[in-house]
Protein backbone atom coordinates (compact mmCIF):
# COMPACT_ATOMS: atom_id res chain seq x y z
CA UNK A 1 -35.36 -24.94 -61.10
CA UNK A 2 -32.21 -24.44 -62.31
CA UNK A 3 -30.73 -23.01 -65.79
CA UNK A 4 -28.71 -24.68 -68.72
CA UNK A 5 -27.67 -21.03 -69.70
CA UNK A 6 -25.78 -19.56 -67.33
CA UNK A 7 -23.24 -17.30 -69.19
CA UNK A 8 -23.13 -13.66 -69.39
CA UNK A 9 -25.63 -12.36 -72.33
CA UNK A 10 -24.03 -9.28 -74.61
CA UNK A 11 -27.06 -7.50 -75.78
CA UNK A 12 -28.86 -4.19 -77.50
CA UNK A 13 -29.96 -1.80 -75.32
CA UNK A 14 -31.11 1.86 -74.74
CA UNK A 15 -29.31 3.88 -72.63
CA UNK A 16 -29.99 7.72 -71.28
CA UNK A 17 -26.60 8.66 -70.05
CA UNK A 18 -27.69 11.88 -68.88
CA UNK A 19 -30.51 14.55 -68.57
CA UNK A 20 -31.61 15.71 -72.16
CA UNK A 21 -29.05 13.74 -73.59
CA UNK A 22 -30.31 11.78 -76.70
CA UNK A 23 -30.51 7.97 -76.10
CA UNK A 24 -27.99 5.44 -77.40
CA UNK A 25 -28.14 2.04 -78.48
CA UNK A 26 -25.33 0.35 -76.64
CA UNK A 27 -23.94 -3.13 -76.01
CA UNK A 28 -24.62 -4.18 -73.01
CA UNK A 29 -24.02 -7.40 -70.74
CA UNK A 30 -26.68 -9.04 -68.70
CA UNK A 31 -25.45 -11.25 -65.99
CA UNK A 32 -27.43 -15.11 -65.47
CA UNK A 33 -30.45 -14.61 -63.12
CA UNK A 34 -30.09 -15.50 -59.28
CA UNK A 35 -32.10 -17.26 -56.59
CA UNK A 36 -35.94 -16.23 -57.81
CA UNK A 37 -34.89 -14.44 -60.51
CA UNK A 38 -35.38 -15.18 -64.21
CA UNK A 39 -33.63 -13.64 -67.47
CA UNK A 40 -36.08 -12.52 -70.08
CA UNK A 41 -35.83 -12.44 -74.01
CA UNK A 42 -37.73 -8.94 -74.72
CA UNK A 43 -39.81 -8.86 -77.88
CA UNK A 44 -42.10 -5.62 -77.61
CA UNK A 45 -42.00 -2.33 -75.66
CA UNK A 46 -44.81 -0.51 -75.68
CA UNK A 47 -43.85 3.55 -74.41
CA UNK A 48 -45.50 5.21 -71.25
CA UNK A 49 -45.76 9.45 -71.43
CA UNK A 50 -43.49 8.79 -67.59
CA UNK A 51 -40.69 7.97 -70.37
CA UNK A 52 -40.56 11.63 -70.58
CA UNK A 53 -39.24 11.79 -67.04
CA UNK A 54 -37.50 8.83 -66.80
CA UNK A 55 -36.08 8.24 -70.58
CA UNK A 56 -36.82 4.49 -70.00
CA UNK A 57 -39.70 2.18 -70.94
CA UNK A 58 -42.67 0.07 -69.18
CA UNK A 59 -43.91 -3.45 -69.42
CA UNK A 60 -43.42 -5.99 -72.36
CA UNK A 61 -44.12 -8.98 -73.63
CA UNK A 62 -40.84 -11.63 -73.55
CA UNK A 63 -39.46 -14.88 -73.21
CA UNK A 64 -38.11 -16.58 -70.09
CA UNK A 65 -34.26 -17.76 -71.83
CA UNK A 66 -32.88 -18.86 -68.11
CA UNK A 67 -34.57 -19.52 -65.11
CA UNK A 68 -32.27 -19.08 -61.22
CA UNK A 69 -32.66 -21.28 -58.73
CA UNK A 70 -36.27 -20.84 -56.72
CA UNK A 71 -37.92 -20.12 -59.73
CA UNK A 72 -41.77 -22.30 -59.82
CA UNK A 73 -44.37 -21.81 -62.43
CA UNK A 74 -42.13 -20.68 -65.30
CA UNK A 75 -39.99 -22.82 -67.78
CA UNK A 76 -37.62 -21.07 -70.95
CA UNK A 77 -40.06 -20.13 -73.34
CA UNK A 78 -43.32 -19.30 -71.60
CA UNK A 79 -45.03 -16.07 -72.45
CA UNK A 80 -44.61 -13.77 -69.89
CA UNK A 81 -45.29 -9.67 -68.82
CA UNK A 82 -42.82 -7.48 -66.46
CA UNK A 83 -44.40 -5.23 -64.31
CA UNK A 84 -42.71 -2.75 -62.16
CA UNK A 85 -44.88 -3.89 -59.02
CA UNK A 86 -44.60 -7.02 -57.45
CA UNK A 87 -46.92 -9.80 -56.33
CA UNK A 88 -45.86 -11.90 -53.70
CA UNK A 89 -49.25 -13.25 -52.86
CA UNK A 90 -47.63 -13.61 -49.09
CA UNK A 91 -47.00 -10.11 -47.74
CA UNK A 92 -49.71 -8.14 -46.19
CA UNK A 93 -50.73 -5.93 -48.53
CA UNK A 94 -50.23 -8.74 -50.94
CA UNK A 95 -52.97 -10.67 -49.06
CA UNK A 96 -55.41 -7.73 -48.50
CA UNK A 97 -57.15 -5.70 -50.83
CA UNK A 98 -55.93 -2.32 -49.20
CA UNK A 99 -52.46 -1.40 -51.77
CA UNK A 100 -51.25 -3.28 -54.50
CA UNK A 101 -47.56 -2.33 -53.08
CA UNK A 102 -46.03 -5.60 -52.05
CA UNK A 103 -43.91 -4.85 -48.83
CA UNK A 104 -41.20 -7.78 -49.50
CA UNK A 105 -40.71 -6.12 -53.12
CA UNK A 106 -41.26 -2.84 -53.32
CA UNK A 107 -41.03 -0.55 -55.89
CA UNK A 108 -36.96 0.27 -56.31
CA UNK A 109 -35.77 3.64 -57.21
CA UNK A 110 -32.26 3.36 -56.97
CA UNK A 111 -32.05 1.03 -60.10
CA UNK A 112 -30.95 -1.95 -58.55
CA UNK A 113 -32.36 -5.68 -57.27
CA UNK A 114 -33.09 -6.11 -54.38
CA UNK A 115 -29.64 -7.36 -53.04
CA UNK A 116 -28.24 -3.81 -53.94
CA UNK A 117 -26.51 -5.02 -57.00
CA UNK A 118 -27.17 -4.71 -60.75
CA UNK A 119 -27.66 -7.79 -63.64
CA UNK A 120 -26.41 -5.34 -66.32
CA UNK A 121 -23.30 -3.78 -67.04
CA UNK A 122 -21.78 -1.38 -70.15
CA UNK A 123 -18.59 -2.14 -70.35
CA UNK A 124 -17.45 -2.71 -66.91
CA UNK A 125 -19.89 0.00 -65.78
CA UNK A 126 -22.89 -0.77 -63.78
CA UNK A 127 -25.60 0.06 -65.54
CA UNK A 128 -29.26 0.96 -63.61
CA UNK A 129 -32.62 -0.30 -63.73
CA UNK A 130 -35.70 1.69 -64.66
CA UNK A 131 -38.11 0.77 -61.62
CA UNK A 132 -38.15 -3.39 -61.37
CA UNK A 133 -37.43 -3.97 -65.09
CA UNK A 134 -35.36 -2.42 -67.56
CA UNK A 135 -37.43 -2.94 -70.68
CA UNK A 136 -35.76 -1.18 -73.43
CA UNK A 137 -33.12 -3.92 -74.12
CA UNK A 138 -33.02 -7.40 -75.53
CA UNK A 139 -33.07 -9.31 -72.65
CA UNK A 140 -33.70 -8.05 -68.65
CA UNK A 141 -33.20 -10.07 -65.29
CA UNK A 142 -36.14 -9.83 -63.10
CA UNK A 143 -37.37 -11.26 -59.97
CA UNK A 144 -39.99 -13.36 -61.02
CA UNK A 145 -42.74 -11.73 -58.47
CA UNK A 146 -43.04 -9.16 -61.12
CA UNK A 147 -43.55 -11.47 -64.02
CA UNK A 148 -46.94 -12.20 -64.99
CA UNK A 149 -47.32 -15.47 -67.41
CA UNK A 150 -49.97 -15.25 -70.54
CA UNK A 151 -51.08 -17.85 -73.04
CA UNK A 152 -48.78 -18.30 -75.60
CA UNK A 153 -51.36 -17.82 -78.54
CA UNK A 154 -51.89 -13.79 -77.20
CA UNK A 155 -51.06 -11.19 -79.79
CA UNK A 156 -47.38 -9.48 -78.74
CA UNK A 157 -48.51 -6.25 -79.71
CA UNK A 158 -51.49 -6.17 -77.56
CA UNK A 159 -49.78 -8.07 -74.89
CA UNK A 160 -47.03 -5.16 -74.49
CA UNK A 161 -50.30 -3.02 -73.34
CA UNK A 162 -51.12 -4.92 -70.34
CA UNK A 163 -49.12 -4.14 -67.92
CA UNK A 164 -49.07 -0.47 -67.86
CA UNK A 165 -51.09 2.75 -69.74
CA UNK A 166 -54.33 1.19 -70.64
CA UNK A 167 -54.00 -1.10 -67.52
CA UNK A 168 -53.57 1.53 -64.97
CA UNK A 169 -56.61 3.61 -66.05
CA UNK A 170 -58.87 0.76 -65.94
CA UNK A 171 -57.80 -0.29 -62.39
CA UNK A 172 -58.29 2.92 -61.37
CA UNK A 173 -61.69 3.23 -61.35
CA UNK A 174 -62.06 -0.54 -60.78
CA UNK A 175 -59.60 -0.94 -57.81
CA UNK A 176 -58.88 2.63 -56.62
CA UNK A 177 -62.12 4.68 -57.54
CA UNK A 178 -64.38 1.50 -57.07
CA UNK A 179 -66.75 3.40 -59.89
CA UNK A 180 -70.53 2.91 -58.83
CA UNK A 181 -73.78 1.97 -61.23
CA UNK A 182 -75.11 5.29 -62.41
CA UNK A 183 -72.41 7.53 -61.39
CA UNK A 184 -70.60 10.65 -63.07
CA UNK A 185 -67.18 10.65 -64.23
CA UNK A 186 -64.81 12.84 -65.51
CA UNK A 187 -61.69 11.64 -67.90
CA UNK A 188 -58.12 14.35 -67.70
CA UNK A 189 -55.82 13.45 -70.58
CA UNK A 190 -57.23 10.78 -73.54
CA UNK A 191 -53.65 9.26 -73.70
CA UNK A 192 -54.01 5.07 -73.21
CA UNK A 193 -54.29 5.63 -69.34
CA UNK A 194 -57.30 7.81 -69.98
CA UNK A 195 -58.77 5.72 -72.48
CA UNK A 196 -58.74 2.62 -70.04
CA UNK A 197 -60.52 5.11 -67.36
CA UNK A 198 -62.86 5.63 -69.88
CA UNK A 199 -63.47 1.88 -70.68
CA UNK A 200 -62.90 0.97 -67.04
CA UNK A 201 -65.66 3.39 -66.00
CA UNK A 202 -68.33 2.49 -68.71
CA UNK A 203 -67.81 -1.45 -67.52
CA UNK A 204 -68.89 0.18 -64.02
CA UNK A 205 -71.96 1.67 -64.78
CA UNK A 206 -71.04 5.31 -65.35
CA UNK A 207 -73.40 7.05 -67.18
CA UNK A 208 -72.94 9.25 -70.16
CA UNK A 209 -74.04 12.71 -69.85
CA UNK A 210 -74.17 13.90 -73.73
CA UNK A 211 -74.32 11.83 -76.81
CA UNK A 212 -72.33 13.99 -78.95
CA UNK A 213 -69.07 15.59 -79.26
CA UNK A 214 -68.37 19.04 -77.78
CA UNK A 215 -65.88 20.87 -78.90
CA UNK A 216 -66.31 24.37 -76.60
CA UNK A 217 -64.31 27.83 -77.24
CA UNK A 218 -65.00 29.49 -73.90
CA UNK A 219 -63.46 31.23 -71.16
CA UNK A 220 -64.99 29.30 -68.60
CA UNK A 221 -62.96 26.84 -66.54
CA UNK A 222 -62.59 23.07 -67.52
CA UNK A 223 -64.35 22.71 -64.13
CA UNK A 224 -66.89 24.81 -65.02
CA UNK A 225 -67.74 23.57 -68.44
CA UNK A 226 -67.66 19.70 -66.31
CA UNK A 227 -70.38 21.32 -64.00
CA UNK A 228 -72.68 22.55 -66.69
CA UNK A 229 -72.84 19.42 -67.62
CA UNK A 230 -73.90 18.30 -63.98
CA UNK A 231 -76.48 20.65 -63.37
CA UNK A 232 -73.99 22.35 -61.31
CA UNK A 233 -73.13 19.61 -58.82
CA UNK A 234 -69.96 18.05 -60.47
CA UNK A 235 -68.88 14.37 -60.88
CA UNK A 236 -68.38 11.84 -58.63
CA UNK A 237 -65.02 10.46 -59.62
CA UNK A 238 -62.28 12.53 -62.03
CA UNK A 239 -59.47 10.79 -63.05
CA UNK A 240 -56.36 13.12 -63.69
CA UNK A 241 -54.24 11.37 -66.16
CA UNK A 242 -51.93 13.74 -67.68
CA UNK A 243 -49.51 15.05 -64.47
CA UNK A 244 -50.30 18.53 -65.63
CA UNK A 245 -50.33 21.14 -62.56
CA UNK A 246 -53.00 23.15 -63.44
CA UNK A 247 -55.22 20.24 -64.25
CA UNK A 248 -54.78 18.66 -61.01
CA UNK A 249 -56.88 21.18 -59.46
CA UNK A 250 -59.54 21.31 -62.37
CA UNK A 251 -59.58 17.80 -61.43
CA UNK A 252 -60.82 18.62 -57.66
CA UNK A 253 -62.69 21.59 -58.61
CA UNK A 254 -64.68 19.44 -61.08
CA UNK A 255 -65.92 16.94 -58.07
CA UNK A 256 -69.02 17.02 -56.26
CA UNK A 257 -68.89 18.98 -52.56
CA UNK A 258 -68.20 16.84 -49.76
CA UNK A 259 -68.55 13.29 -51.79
CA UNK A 260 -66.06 13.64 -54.83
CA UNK A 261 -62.92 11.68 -54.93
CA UNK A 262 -60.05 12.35 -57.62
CA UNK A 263 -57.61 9.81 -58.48
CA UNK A 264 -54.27 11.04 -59.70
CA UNK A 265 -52.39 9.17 -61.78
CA UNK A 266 -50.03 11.65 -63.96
CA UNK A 267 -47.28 13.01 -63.33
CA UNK A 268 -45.17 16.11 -65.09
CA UNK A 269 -43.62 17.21 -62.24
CA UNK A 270 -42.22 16.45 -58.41
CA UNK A 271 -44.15 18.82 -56.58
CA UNK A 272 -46.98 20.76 -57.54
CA UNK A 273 -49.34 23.44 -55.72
CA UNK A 274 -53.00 22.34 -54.77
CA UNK A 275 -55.88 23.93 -53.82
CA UNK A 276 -56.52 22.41 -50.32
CA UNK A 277 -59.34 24.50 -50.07
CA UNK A 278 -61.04 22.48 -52.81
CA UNK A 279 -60.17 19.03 -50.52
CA UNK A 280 -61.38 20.48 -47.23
CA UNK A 281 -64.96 20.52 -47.76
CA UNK A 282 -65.44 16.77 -48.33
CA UNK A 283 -63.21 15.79 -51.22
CA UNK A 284 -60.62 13.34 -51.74
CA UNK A 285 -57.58 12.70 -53.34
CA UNK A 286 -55.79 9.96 -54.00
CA UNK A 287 -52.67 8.90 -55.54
CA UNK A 288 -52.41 5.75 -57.80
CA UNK A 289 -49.73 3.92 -59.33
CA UNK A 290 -50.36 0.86 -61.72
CA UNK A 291 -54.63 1.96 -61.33
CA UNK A 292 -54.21 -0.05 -58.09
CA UNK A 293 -53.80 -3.45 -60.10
CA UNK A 294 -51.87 -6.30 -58.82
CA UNK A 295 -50.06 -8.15 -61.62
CA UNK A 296 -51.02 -11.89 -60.81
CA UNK A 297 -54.35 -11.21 -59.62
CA UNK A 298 -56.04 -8.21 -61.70
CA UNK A 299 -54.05 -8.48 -64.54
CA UNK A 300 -55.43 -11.74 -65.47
CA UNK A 301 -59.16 -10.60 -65.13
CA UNK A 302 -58.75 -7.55 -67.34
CA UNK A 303 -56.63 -10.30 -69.67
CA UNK A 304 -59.84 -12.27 -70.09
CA UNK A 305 -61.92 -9.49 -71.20
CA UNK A 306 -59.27 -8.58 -74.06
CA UNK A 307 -59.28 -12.39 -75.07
CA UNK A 308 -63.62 -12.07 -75.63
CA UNK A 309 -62.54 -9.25 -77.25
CA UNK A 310 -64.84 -6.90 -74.82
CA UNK A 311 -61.58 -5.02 -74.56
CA UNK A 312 -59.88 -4.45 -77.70
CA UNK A 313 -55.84 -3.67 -76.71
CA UNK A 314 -54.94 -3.43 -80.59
CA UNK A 315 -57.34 0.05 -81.00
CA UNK A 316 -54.79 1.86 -79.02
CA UNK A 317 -51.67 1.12 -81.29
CA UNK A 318 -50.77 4.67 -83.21
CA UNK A 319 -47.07 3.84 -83.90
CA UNK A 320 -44.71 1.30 -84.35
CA UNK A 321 -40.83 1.92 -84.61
CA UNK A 322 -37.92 -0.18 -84.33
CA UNK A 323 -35.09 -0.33 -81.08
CA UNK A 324 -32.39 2.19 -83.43
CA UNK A 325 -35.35 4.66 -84.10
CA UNK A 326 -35.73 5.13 -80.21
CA UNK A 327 -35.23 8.77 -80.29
CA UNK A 328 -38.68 9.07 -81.96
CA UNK A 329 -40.63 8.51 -79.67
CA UNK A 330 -40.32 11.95 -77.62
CA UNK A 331 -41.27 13.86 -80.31
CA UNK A 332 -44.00 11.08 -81.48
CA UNK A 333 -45.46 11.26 -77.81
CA UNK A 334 -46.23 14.61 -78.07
CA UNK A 335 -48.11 14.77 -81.29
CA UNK A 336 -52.28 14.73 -80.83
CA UNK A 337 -53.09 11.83 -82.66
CA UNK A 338 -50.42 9.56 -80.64
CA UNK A 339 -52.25 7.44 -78.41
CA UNK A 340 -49.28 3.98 -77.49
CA UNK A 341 -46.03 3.83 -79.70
CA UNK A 342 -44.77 -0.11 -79.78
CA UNK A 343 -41.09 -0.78 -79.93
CA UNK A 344 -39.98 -3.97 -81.89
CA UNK A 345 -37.13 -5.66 -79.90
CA UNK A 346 -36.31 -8.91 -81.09
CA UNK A 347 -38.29 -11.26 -83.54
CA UNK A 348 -40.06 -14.38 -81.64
CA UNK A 349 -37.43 -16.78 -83.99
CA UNK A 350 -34.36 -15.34 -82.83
């Protein structure tokens, strides 16, 4: 399919022009979209704690506006979600159920597309991705294998939550974790990605040790308050969402001997120190990225269950700001009661 509206786009957009710089809104120019690529009208951004690190945001909801040559299943104005991981439905991995990391897309991390170029520009300079999708700007070309079309009737703000935080907990212990009936689970970090563990485990069968609210003042270990709750066995699954290095071992300490299995999903840091003791007697650990979802296959089913309303996306909303209030978010992100900030891009008329 080809486009009507092929000229260069000048654009808002947030830029981090270097490490603990503030962030600018800047002009910037998106190019048309190539072969199997499609430009995209942004509308929402909903914030991910990895902006810390990275100082750029994670999957909205937006607009198809041109559509490159290739391009099946999407016409300009369809509802769609970016994701950062791609699915081809014809690689592999793509065709098993072992990763959801397509091999013919994978995950960039030198900020460009996949012919080694860049769609955006400041002017004259190249500017870089974030991941697959640079989602902090009015409009973003992306290869449609990361593009995941919704029903046009789907509330924005809840559709910005899909494809990332809430998402990624919930496939974690659905895809990753593979939570069983009547198993124990243990929940690091009650951000959105912990909150979808939390869900995401329930819908599994996970059973709830205590009724009420503890709130403990000890000098124990988190892992040892988690196994006096266990009768001194330990979970079967913990689910480390926070990236903090000292937690990442509570996380393995707080498993079961020779059965437990900790999914990591946080990150705070490149490299951290682990206990490998605690993994040598019968632990695992795994890392996960996206909860092990794949965007046009699990995304839809988890979708469906926010449609019945079994889960409820809009709960998680704590704060809404606008694109020139962008700065606000770093501090917002680290206050208690923040739980998924919204960014309002452009209105659905414009």
């Amino acid at each position: 399919m080809t486009t009507t509206n092929s000229h260069v786009i000048t654009c808002k957009g947030i830029v981090s022009w270097g490490k603990g710089e503030p962030l600018k809104v800047e002009e910037i120019q998106v190019e048309p979209p190539k072969s199997n690529e499609v430009r995209v009208k942004m509308l929402y951004a909903s914030v991910c704690r990895t902006d810390l690190l990275f100082a750029n945001g994670f999957p909205i909801p937006a607009f198809p506006r041109s559509i490159g040559e290739g391009v099946t299943g999407l016409r300009e104005g369809d509802l769609v979600i970016p994701a950062y991981i791609a699915d081809c439905k014809t690689c592999e991995t793509c065709m098993s159920e072992k990763t959801n990391l397509c091999l013919k897309y994978p995950l960039s991390y030198n900020g460009l597309m996949q012919d080694g170029s860049s769609r955006m520009s400041i002017r004259g300079q190249t500017a870089y991705h974030a991941f697959s999708c640079s989602t902090w700007c009015q409009y973003l070309v992306i290869n449609v294998n990361f593009l995941l079309k919704i029903d046009p009737k789907t509330p924005l703000p809840d559709a910005s939550f899909l494809s990332c935080g809430f998402s990624t907990g919930y496939g974690a212990t659905w895809k990753e974790a593979m939570v069983q009936n009547g198993s124990s689970v243990a929940v690091f970090g009650l951000g959105a990605v912990g909150l979808g563990a939390i869900k995401g485990a329930k819908s599994h069968g996970a059973i709830k040790q205590r009724d009420e609210h503890l709130e403990w003042e000890s000098d124990k270990s988190i892992a040892e308050l988690v196994k006096d709750l266990t009768a001194g066995m330990g979970v079967d699954y913990s689910f480390e969402c926070t990236g903090v290095p000292p937690l990442i071992n509570e996380a393995i300490q707080s498993t079961k001997l020779g059965t437990g299995k900790i999914i990591q999903m946080g990150v705070e840091e490149p490299n951290v120190n682990i206990n490998i003791i605690g993994l040598l007697i019968g632990r695992t650990l795994k890392g996960s990225i996206f909860g092990g979802l794949k965007a046009k296959t699990d995304l839809p089913i988890i979708y469906s269950k926010c449609k019945n309303r079994e889960i409820q996306l809009d709960e998680l909303l704590s704060h809404e700001i606008k694109l020139e209030e962008v700065n606000k978010v770093f501090e917002l992100l680290k206050q208690p009661d923040c739980v998924k900030i919204l960014i309002k891009i452009l209105s659905l008329l414009l």
